[in-house]
Protein backbone atom coordinates (compact mmCIF):
# COMPACT_ATOMS: atom_id res chain seq x y z
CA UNK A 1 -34.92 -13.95 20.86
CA UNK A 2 -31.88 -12.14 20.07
CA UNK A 3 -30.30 -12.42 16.80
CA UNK A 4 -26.27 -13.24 16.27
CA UNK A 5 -24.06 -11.15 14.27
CA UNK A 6 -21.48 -13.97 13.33
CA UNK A 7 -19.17 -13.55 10.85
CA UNK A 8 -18.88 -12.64 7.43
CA UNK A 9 -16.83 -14.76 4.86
CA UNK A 10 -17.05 -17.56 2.38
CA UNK A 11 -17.18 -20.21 4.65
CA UNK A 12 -19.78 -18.58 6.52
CA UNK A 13 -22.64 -17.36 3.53
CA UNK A 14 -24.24 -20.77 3.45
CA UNK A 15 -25.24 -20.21 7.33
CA UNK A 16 -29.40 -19.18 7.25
CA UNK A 17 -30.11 -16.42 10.04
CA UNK A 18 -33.68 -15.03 11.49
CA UNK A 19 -33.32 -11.45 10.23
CA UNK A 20 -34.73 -8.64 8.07
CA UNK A 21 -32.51 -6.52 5.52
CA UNK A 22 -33.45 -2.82 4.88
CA UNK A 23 -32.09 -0.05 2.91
CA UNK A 24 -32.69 3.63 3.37
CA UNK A 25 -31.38 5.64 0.59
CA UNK A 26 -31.41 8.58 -2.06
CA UNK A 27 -33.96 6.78 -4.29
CA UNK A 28 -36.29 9.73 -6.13
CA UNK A 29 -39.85 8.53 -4.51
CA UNK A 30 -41.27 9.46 -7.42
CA UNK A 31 -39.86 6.83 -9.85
CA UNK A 32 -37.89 9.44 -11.59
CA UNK A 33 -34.29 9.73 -11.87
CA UNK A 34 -33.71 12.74 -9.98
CA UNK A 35 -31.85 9.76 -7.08
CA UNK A 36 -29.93 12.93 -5.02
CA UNK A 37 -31.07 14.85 -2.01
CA UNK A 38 -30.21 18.27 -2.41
CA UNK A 39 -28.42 20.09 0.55
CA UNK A 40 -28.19 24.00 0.34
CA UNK A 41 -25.45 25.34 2.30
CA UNK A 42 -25.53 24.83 6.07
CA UNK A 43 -27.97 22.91 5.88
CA UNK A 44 -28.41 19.09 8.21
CA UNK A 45 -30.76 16.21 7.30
CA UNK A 46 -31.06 13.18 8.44
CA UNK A 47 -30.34 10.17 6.08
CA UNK A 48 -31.77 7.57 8.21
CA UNK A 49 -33.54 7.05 11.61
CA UNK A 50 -33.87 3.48 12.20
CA UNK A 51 -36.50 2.20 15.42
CA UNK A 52 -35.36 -1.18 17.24
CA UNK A 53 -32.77 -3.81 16.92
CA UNK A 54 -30.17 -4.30 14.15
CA UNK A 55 -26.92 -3.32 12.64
CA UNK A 56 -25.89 -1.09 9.97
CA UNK A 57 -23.72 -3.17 7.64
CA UNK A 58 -22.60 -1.35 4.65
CA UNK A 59 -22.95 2.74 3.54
CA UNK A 60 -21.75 3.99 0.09
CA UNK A 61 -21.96 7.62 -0.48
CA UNK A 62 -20.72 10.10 -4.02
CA UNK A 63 -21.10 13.58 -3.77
CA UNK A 64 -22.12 16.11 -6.63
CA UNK A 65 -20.01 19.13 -5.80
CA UNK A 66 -17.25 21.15 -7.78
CA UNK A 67 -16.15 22.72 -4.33
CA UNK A 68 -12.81 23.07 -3.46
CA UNK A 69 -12.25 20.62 -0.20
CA UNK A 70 -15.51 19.52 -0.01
CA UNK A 71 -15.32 16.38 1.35
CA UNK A 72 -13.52 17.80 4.11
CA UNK A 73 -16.16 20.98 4.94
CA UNK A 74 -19.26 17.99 5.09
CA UNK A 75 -19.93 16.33 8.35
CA UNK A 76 -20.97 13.01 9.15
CA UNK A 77 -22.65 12.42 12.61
CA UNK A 78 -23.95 9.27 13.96
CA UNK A 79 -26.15 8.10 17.08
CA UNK A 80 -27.23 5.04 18.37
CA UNK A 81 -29.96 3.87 21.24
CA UNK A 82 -31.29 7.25 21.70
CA UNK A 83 -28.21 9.21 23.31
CA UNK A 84 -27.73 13.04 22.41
CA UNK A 85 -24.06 13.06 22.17
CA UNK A 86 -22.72 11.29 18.32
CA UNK A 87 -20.94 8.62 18.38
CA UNK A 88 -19.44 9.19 14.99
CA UNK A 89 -18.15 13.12 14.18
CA UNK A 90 -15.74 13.30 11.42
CA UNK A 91 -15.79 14.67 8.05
CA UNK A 92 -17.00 13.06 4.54
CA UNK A 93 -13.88 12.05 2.99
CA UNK A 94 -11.99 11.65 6.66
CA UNK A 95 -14.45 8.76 7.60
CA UNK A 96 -14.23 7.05 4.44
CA UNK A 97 -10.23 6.93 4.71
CA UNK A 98 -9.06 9.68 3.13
CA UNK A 99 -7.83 13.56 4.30
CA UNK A 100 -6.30 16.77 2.80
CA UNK A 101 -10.13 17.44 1.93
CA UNK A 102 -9.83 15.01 -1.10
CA UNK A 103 -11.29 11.49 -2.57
CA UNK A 104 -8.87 9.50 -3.94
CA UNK A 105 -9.11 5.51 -4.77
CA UNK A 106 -7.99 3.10 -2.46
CA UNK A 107 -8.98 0.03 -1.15
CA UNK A 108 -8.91 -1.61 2.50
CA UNK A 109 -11.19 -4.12 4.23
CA UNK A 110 -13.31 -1.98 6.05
CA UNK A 111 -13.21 1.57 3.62
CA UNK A 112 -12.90 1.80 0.04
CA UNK A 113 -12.90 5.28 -2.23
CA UNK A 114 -14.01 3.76 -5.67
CA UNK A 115 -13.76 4.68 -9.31
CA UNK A 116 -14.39 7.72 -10.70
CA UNK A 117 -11.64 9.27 -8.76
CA UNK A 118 -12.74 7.84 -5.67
CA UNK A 119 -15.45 9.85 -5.36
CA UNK A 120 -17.81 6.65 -4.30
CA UNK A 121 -16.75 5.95 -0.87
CA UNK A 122 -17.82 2.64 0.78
CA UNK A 123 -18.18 1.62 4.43
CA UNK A 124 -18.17 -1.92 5.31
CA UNK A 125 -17.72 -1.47 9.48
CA UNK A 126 -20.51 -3.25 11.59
CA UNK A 127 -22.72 -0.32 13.54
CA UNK A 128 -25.29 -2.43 16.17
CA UNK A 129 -27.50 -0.69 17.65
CA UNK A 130 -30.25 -2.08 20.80
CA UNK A 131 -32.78 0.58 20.16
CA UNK A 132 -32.69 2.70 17.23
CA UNK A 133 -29.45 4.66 15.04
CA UNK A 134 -29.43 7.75 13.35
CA UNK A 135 -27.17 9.11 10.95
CA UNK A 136 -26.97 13.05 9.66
CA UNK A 137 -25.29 14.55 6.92
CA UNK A 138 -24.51 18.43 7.49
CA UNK A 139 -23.26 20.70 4.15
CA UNK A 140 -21.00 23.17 5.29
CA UNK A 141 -19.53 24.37 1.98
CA UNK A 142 -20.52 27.62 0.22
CA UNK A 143 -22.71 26.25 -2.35
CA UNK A 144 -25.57 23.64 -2.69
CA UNK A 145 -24.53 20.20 -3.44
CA UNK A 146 -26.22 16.91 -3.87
CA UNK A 147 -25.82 13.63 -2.04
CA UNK A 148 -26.57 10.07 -3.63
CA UNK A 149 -26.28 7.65 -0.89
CA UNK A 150 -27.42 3.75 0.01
CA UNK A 151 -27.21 2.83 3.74
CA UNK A 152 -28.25 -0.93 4.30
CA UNK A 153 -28.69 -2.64 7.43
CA UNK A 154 -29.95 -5.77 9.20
CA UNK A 155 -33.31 -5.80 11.47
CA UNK A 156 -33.38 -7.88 14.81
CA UNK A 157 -36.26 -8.70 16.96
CA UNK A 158 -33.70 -8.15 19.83
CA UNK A 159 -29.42 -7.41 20.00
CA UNK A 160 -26.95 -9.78 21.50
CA UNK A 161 -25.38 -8.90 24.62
CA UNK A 162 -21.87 -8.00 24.41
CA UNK A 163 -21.53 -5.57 21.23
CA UNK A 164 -19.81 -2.57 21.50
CA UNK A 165 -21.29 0.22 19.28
CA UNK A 166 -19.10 1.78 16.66
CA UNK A 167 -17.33 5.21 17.10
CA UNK A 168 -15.14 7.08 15.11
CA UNK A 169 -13.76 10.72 16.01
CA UNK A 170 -11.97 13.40 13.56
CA UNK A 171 -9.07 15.52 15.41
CA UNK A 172 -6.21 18.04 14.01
CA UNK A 173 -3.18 19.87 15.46
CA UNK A 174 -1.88 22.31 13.23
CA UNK A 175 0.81 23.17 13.55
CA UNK A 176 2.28 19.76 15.50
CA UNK A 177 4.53 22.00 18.63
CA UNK A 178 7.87 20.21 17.69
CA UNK A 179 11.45 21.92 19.20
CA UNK A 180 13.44 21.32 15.84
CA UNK A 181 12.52 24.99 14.88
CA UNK A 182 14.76 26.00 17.82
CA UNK A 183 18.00 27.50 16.14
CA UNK A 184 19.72 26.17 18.72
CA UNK A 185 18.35 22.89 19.05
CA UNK A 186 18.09 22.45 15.10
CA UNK A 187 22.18 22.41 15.20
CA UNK A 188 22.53 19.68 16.73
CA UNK A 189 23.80 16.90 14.19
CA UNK A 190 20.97 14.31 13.64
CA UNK A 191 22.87 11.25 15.00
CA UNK A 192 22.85 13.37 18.35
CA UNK A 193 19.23 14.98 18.31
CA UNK A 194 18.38 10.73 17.87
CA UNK A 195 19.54 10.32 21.47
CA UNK A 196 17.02 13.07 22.28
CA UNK A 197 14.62 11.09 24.80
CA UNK A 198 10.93 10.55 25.19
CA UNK A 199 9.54 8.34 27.32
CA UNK A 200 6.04 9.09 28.42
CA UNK A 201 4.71 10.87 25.32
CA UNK A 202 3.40 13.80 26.85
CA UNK A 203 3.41 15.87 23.62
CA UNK A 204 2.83 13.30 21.51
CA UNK A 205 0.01 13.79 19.17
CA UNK A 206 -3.43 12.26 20.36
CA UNK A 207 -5.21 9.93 18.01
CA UNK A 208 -7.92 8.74 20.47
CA UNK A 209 -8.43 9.08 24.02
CA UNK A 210 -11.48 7.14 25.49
CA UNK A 211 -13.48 5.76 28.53
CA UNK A 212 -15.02 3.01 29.01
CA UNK A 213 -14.85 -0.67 28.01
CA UNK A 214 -13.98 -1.40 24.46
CA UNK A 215 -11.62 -1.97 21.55
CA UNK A 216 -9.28 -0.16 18.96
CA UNK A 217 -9.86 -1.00 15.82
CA UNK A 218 -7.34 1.28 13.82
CA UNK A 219 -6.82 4.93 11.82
CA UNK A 220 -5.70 6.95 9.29
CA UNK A 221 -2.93 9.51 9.87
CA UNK A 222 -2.61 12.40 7.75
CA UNK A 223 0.77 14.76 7.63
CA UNK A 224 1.35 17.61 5.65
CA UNK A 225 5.12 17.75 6.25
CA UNK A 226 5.10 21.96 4.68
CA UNK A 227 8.73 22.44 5.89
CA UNK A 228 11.69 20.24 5.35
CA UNK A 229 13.06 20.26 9.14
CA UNK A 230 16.64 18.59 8.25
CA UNK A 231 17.02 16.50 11.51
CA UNK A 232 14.02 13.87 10.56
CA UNK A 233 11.05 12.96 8.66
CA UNK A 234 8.09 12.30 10.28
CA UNK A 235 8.50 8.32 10.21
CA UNK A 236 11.03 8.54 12.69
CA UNK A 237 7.50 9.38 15.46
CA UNK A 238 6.98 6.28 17.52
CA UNK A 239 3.44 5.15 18.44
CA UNK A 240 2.74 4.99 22.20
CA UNK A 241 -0.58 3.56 23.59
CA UNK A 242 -1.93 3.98 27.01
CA UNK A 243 -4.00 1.58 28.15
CA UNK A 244 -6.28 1.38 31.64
CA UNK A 245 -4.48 4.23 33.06
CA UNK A 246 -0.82 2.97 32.66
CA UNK A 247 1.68 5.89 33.29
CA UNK A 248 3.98 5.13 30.99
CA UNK A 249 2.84 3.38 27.12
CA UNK A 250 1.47 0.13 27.87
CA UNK A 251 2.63 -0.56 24.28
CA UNK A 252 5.54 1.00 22.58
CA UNK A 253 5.86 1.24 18.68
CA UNK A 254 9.16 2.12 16.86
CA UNK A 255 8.59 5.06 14.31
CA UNK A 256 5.23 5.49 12.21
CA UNK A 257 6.33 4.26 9.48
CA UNK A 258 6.70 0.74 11.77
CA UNK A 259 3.14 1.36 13.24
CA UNK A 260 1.51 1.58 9.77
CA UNK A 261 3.34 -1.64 8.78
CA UNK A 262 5.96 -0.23 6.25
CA UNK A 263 9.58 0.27 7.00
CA UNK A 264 13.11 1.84 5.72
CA UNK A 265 11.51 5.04 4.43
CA UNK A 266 8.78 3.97 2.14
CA UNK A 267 8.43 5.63 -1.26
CA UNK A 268 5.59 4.69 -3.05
CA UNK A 269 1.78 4.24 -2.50
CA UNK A 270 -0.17 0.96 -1.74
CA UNK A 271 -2.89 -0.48 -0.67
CA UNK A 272 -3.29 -4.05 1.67
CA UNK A 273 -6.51 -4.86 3.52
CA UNK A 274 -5.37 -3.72 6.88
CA UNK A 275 -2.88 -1.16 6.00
CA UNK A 276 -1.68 1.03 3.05
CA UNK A 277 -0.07 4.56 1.53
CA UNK A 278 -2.83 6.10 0.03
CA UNK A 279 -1.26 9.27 -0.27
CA UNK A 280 2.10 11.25 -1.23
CA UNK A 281 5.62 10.02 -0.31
CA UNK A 282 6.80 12.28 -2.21
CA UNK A 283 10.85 12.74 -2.29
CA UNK A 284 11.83 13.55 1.89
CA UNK A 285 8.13 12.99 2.15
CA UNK A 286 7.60 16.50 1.84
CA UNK A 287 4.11 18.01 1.01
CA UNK A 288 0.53 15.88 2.13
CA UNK A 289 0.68 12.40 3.17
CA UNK A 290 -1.61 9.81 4.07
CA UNK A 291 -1.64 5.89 5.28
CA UNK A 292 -3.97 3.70 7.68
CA UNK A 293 -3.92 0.81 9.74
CA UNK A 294 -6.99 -1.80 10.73
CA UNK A 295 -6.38 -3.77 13.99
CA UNK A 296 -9.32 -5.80 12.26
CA UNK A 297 -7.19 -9.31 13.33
CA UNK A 298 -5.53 -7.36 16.04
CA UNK A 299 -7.87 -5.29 17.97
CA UNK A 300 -6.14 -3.39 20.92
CA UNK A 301 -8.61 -3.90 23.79
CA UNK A 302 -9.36 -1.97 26.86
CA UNK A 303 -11.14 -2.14 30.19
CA UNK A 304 -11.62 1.38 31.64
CA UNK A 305 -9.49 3.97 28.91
CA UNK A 306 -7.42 4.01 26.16
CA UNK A 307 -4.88 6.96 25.06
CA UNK A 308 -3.28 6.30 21.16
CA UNK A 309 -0.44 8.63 20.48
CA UNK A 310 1.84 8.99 18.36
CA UNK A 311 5.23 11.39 18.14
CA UNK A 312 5.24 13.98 15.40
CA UNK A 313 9.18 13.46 14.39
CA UNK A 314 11.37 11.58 16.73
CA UNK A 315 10.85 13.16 20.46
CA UNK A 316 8.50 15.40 18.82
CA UNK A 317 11.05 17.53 16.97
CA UNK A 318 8.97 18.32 14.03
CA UNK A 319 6.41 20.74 13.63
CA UNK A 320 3.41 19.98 10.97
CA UNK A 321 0.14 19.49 10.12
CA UNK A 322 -1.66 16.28 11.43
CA UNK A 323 -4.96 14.98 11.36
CA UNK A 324 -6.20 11.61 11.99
CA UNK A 325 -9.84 9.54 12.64
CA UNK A 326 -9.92 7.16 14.96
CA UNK A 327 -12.35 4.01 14.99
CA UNK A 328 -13.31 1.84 18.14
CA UNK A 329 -16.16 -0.04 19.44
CA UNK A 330 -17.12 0.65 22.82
CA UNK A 331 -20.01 0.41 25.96
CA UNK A 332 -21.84 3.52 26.50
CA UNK A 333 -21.78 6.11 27.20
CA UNK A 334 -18.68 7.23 25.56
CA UNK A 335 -16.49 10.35 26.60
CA UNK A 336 -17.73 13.48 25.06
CA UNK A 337 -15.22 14.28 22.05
CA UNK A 338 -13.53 17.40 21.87
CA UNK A 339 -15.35 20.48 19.84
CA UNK A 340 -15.75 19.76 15.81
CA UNK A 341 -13.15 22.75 14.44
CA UNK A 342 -15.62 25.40 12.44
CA UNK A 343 -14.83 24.39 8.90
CA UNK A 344 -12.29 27.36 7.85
CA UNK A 345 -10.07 25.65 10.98
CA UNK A 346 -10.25 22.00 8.99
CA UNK A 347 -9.30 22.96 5.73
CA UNK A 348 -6.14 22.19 4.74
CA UNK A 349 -2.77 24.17 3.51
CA UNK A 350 -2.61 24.57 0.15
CA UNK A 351 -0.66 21.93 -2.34
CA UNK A 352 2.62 24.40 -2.30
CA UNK A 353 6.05 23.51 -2.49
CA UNK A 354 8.06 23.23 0.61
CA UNK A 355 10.87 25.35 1.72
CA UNK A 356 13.87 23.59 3.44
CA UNK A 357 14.20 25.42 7.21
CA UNK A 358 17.51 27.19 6.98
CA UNK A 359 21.32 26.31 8.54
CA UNK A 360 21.94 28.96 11.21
């Protein structure tokens, strides 16, 4: 007999299911209070490897480290029914919402980075699994750190039909290839260089690119805008999503600041359950910043691919750093994701202050 997921709300905790709930987690086996598992550096273990049926429904993680960027040089990996390749690849503080190689509170539906300094990150996304999940935690900084952690699932005799499992991916382009650091082309006067078109988004930056049959469930976008290019602000990128193979964007957005459900140059930081500023906005959004959207209402749903894009800068013009993670549900197997970046390659620029590109 196969056990339902349903839903999770108010109107829904009075409803009695057939299932088991488990935790794995940091607890000191010996009754002490030593409740961390050490990691020297470079080192992998596994936090959980779970046999049959079920669905991970809730992981909260804090970190003992001093290290500069460390939530950005540890790496989370996840696998479910057995296959070889992760599902899940993205680093500490990237999964749990937040980039730059920082924790920082915030709240959403789905991730949370709470109090002290957001350095207890929460995951509330549904993992099902048919036949087993695994989830490793690899230290990549220079020094030993220590890693308190709960990870609490369901167990089912048997999995409904008709789940996709969870993925999430980590990717980074750095510098962002944008032609507004052409003399000649940076000339033009912005009204004009607006009229500048794009209409398949071949160099737009990739979020996501998958196979299969599944759903988009949303992302957070990271920019460190280190130059001010005087033509734009990264806002001004539109979001273009490919979907089954279409040629040209199956869905066209409007500039990122539309996508991320904000609009006429947003200045401040804030947080909604499906979308939110958690980062920077600083005057002509120079420096790091970060935001996210959930399609948790609004899943964008595909048959055989999906391609999410988005320009850096209107027609691409700007060049910056961006890094994003991605999170879906899909059938297996899944397209192999590109190569983790060794971990000097993910860490980011440091916090200095701009310089405005110069007239020629």
């Amino acid at each position: 007999m196969s056990i339902q997921m349903g839903f999770r709300s108010l109107g829904d905790l009075a409803r009695l299911r057939d299932c088991k709930r488990r935790r794995a987690s940091s607890w000191d086996r010996t009754g002490g209070n030593a409740d961390s598992w050490p990691f020297e550096k470079n080192e992998m273990k596994v936090l959980v490897d779970i046999k049959g049926a079920g669905c991970i429904r809730h992981i909260w993680m804090t970190i003992g480290s001093n290290e500069e960027f460390h939530p950005r040089k540890c790496l989370l990996r996840m696998y479910w029914d057995g296959e070889k390749e992760p599902s899940v690849e993205v680093p500490v503080g990237d999964f749990f919402g937040m980039g730059h190689g920082i924790f920082k509170e915030f709240w959403s539906l789905p991730l949370t980075m709470s109090p002290r300094d957001g350095r207890a990150v929460n995951c509330f996304f549904p993992m099902p699994y048919a036949n087993g999940a695994r989830i490793e935690f690899l230290n990549e900084c220079d020094s030993r750190l220590g890693l308190y952690f709960y990870i609490d699932y369901e167990e089912y005799t048997a999995l409904e039909e008709g789940l996709g499992r969870f993925h999430a991916q980590w990717r980074r382009e750095d510098p962002t290839q944008g032609w507004d650091t052409d003399p000649a082309r940076r000339s033009i006067p912005q009204e004009e260089s607006w009229k500048v078109p794009n209409l398949n988004g071949k160099e737009n930056y990739v979020i996501l690119e998958a196979e299969g049959k599944g759903q988009y469930v949303g992302c957070n976008l990271n920019v460190d805008q280190f130059e001010l290019q005087r033509n734009d602000w990264y806002g001004e990128g539109d979001d273009m999503i490919f979907i089954d193979g279409d040629p040209m964007p199956t869905i066209n957005g409007t500039g990122t600041e539309d996508y991320f459900n904000t609009a006429w140059g947003p200045n401040k930081e804030f947080c909604t359950p499906y979308h939110g500023i958690t980062l920077g906005h600083h005057p002509n959004y120079l420096v790091k910043n970060s935001v996210y959207r959930f399609h948790i209402e609004d899943p964008i749903y595909f048959e055989k691919s999906i391609k999410v894009t988005i320009e850096h800068g209107h027609a691409n013009d700007l060049s910056n750093d961006y890094s994003s993670t991605a999170y879906w549900y899909q059938t297996e197997p899944h397209k192999p994701f590109p190569r983790m970046l060794p971990v000097e390659q993910r860490l980011p620029h440091p916090m200095n202050i701009p310089r405005p590109i110069k007239k020629t």
